[in-house]
C-alpha atoms as a PDB file:
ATOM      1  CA  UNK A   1      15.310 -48.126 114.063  1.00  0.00           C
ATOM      2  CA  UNK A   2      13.280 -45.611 115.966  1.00  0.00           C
ATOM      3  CA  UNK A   3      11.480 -46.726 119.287  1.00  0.00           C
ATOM      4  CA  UNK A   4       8.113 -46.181 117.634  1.00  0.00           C
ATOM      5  CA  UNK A   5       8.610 -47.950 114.531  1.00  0.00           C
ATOM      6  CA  UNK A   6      10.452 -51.096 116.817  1.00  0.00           C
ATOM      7  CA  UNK A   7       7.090 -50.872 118.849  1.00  0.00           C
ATOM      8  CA  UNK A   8       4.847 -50.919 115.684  1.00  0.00           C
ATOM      9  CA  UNK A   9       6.530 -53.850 114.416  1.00  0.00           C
ATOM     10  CA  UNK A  10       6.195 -55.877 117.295  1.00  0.00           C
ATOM     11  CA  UNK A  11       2.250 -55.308 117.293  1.00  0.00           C
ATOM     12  CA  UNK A  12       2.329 -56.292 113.933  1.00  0.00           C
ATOM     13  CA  UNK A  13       4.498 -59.683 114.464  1.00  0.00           C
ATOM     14  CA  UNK A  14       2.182 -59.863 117.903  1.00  0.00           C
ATOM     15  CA  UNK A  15      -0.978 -59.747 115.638  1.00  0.00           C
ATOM     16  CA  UNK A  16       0.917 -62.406 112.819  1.00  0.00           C
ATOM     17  CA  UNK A  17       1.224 -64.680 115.147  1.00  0.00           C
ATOM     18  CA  UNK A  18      -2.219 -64.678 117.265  1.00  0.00           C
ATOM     19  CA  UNK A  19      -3.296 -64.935 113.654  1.00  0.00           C
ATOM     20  CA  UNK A  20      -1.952 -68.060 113.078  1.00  0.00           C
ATOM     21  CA  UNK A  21      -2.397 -69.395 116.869  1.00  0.00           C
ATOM     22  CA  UNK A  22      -6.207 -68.853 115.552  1.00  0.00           C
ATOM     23  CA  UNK A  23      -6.140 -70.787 112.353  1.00  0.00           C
ATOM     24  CA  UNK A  24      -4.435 -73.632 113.920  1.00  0.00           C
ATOM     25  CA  UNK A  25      -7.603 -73.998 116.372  1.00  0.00           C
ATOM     26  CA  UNK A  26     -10.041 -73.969 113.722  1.00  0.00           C
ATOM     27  CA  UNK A  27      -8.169 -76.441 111.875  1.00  0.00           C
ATOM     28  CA  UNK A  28      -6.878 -74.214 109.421  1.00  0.00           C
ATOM     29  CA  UNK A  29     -10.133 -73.863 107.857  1.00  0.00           C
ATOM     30  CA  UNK A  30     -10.784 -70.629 105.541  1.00  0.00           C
ATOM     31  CA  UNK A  31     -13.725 -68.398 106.358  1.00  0.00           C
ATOM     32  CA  UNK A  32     -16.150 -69.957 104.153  1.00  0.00           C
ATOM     33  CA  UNK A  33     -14.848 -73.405 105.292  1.00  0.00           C
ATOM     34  CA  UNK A  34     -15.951 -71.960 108.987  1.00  0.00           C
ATOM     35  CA  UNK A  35     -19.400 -71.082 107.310  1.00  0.00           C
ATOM     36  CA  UNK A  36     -19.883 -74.425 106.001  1.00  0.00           C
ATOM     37  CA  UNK A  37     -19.156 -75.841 108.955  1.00  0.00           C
ATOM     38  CA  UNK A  38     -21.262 -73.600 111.421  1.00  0.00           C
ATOM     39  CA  UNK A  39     -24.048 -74.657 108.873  1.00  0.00           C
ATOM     40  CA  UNK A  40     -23.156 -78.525 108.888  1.00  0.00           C
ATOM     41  CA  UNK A  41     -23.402 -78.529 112.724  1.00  0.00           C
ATOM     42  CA  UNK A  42     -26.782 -77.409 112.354  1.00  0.00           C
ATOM     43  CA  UNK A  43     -27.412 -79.905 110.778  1.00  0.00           C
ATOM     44  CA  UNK A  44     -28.668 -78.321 107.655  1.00  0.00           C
ATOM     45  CA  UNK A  45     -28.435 -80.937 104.320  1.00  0.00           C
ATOM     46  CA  UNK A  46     -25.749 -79.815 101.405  1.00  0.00           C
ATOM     47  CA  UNK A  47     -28.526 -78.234  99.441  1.00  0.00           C
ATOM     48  CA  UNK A  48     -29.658 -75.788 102.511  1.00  0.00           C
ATOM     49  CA  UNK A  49     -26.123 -74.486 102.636  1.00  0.00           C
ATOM     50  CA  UNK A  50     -25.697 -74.269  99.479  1.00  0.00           C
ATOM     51  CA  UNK A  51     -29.062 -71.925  99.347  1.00  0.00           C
ATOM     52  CA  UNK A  52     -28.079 -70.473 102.675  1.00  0.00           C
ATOM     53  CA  UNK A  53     -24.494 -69.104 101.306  1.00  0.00           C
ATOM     54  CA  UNK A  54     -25.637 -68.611  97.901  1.00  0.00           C
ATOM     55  CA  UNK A  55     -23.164 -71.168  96.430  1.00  0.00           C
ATOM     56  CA  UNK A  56     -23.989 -74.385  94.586  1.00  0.00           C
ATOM     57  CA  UNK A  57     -23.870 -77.797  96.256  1.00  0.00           C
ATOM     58  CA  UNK A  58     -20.708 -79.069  93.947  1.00  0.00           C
ATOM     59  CA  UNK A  59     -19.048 -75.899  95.941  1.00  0.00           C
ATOM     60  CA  UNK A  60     -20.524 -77.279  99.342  1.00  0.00           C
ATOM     61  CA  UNK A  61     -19.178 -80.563  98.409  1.00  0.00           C
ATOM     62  CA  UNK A  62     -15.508 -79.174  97.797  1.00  0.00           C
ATOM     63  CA  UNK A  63     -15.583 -77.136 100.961  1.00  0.00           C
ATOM     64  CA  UNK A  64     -16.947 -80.366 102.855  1.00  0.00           C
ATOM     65  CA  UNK A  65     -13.877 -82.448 101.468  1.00  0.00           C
ATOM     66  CA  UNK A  66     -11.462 -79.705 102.350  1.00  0.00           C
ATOM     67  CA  UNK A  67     -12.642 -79.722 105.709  1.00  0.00           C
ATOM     68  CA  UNK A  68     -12.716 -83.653 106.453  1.00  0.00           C
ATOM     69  CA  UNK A  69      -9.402 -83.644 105.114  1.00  0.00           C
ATOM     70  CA  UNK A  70      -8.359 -80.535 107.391  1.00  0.00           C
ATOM     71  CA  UNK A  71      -9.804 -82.069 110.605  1.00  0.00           C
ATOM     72  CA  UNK A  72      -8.441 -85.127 110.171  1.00  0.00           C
ATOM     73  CA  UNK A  73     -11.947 -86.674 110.178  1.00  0.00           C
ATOM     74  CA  UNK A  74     -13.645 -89.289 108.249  1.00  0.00           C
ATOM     75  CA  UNK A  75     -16.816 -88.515 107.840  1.00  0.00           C
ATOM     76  CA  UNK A  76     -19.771 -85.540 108.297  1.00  0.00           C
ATOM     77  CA  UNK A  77     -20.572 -87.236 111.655  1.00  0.00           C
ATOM     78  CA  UNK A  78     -17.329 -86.758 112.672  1.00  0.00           C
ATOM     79  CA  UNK A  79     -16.843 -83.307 111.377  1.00  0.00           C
ATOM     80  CA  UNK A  80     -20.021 -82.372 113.078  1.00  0.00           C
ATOM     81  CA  UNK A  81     -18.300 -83.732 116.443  1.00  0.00           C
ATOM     82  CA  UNK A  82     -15.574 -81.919 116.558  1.00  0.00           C
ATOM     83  CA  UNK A  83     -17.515 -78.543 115.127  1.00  0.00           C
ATOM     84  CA  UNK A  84     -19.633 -79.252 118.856  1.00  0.00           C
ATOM     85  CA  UNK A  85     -16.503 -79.388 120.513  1.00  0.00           C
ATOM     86  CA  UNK A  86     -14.959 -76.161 119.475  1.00  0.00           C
ATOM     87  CA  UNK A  87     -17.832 -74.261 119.942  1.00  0.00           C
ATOM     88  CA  UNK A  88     -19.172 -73.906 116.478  1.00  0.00           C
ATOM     89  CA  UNK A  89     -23.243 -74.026 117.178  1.00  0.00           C
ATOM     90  CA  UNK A  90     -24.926 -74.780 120.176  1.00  0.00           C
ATOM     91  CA  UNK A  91     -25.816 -78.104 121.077  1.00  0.00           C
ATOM     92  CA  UNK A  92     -29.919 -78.186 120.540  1.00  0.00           C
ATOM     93  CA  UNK A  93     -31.099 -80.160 117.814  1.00  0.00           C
ATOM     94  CA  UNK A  94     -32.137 -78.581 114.852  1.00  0.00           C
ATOM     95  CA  UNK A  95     -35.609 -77.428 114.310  1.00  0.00           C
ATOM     96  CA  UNK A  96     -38.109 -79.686 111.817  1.00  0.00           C
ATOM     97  CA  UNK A  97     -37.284 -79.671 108.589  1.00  0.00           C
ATOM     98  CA  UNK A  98     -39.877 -78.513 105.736  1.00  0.00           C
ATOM     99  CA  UNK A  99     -39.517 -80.887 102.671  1.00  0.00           C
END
Protein backbone atom coordinates (compact mmCIF):
# COMPACT_ATOMS: atom_id res chain seq x y z
CA UNK A 1 0.00 0.00 0.00
CA UNK A 2 1.19 3.40 -1.04
CA UNK A 3 2.07 6.06 1.73
CA UNK A 4 -0.84 8.20 0.58
CA UNK A 5 -3.47 5.74 0.44
CA UNK A 6 -2.04 4.25 4.22
CA UNK A 7 -2.44 8.02 5.26
CA UNK A 8 -6.01 8.35 3.76
CA UNK A 9 -7.11 5.39 5.51
CA UNK A 10 -6.07 6.33 8.76
CA UNK A 11 -8.12 9.74 8.47
CA UNK A 12 -10.86 7.76 7.55
CA UNK A 13 -10.59 5.09 10.61
CA UNK A 14 -9.56 8.54 12.67
CA UNK A 15 -12.94 10.09 11.56
CA UNK A 16 -14.92 6.32 12.25
CA UNK A 17 -14.00 6.39 15.39
CA UNK A 18 -14.48 10.20 16.67
CA UNK A 19 -17.77 9.29 15.06
CA UNK A 20 -18.66 6.86 17.35
CA UNK A 21 -16.76 8.56 20.49
CA UNK A 22 -19.68 11.23 19.53
CA UNK A 23 -22.69 9.01 19.51
CA UNK A 24 -21.73 7.40 22.66
CA UNK A 25 -21.96 11.01 24.41
CA UNK A 26 -25.24 11.76 23.13
CA UNK A 27 -26.47 8.53 24.18
CA UNK A 28 -26.57 7.08 20.93
CA UNK A 29 -29.42 9.11 19.99
CA UNK A 30 -30.15 9.64 16.06
CA UNK A 31 -30.37 13.18 14.74
CA UNK A 32 -33.97 13.59 15.04
CA UNK A 33 -33.79 11.90 18.50
CA UNK A 34 -31.22 15.03 19.26
CA UNK A 35 -34.05 17.34 17.81
CA UNK A 36 -36.60 15.99 20.00
CA UNK A 37 -34.65 16.31 22.71
CA UNK A 38 -33.21 19.95 22.20
CA UNK A 39 -37.06 20.66 21.91
CA UNK A 40 -38.08 18.63 25.17
CA UNK A 41 -35.50 20.64 27.18
CA UNK A 42 -37.26 23.59 26.21
CA UNK A 43 -39.75 22.52 27.55
CA UNK A 44 -42.06 22.61 24.63
CA UNK A 45 -45.34 19.97 25.11
CA UNK A 46 -45.42 16.78 22.49
CA UNK A 47 -47.78 18.66 20.26
CA UNK A 48 -45.27 21.85 19.84
CA UNK A 49 -42.62 19.47 18.62
CA UNK A 50 -44.53 17.71 16.76
CA UNK A 51 -45.63 21.18 14.87
CA UNK A 52 -42.11 22.44 15.32
CA UNK A 53 -40.47 19.33 13.26
CA UNK A 54 -43.35 18.83 11.12
CA UNK A 55 -44.00 15.26 12.40
CA UNK A 56 -47.07 13.97 14.22
CA UNK A 57 -47.19 13.51 17.99
CA UNK A 58 -47.51 9.42 17.70
CA UNK A 59 -43.86 10.07 15.96
CA UNK A 60 -42.85 12.41 18.99
CA UNK A 61 -44.05 9.77 21.23
CA UNK A 62 -41.81 6.96 19.54
CA UNK A 63 -38.79 9.20 19.46
CA UNK A 64 -39.52 10.11 23.26
CA UNK A 65 -39.57 6.25 24.15
CA UNK A 66 -36.45 5.62 22.15
CA UNK A 67 -34.75 8.16 23.98
CA UNK A 68 -35.84 7.24 27.72
CA UNK A 69 -34.88 3.92 26.85
CA UNK A 70 -31.41 5.19 25.33
CA UNK A 71 -30.57 7.36 28.39
CA UNK A 72 -31.32 5.01 30.70
CA UNK A 73 -33.96 7.35 32.20
CA UNK A 74 -37.36 6.94 33.51
CA UNK A 75 -39.17 9.59 32.80
CA UNK A 76 -39.36 13.22 30.66
CA UNK A 77 -38.11 14.88 33.89
CA UNK A 78 -35.33 12.88 33.85
CA UNK A 79 -34.58 13.04 30.21
CA UNK A 80 -34.83 16.75 30.47
CA UNK A 81 -31.99 16.47 33.29
CA UNK A 82 -29.61 14.92 31.67
CA UNK A 83 -30.39 16.97 28.15
CA UNK A 84 -29.25 20.21 30.80
CA UNK A 85 -26.32 18.39 31.62
CA UNK A 86 -24.87 17.74 28.25
CA UNK A 87 -25.44 20.94 27.03
CA UNK A 88 -28.53 20.52 24.99
CA UNK A 89 -30.43 24.13 25.66
CA UNK A 90 -29.57 26.65 27.96
CA UNK A 91 -30.78 26.68 31.30
CA UNK A 92 -33.56 29.74 31.31
CA UNK A 93 -36.97 28.75 31.62
CA UNK A 94 -39.05 28.74 28.79
CA UNK A 95 -40.98 31.70 27.70
CA UNK A 96 -45.10 31.80 28.45
CA UNK A 97 -46.91 29.61 26.71
CA UNK A 98 -49.97 30.78 24.37
CA UNK A 99 -52.90 28.24 24.77
Amino acid sequence: MSPGMAKKLLHEFAQLKEEQRRQQDEGGLTDRERHVLEQVARGSTNKEIAATLFISENTVNYHMKNIVSKLHVRNRAEVVGWALEHGYTSRRPPGPRSS
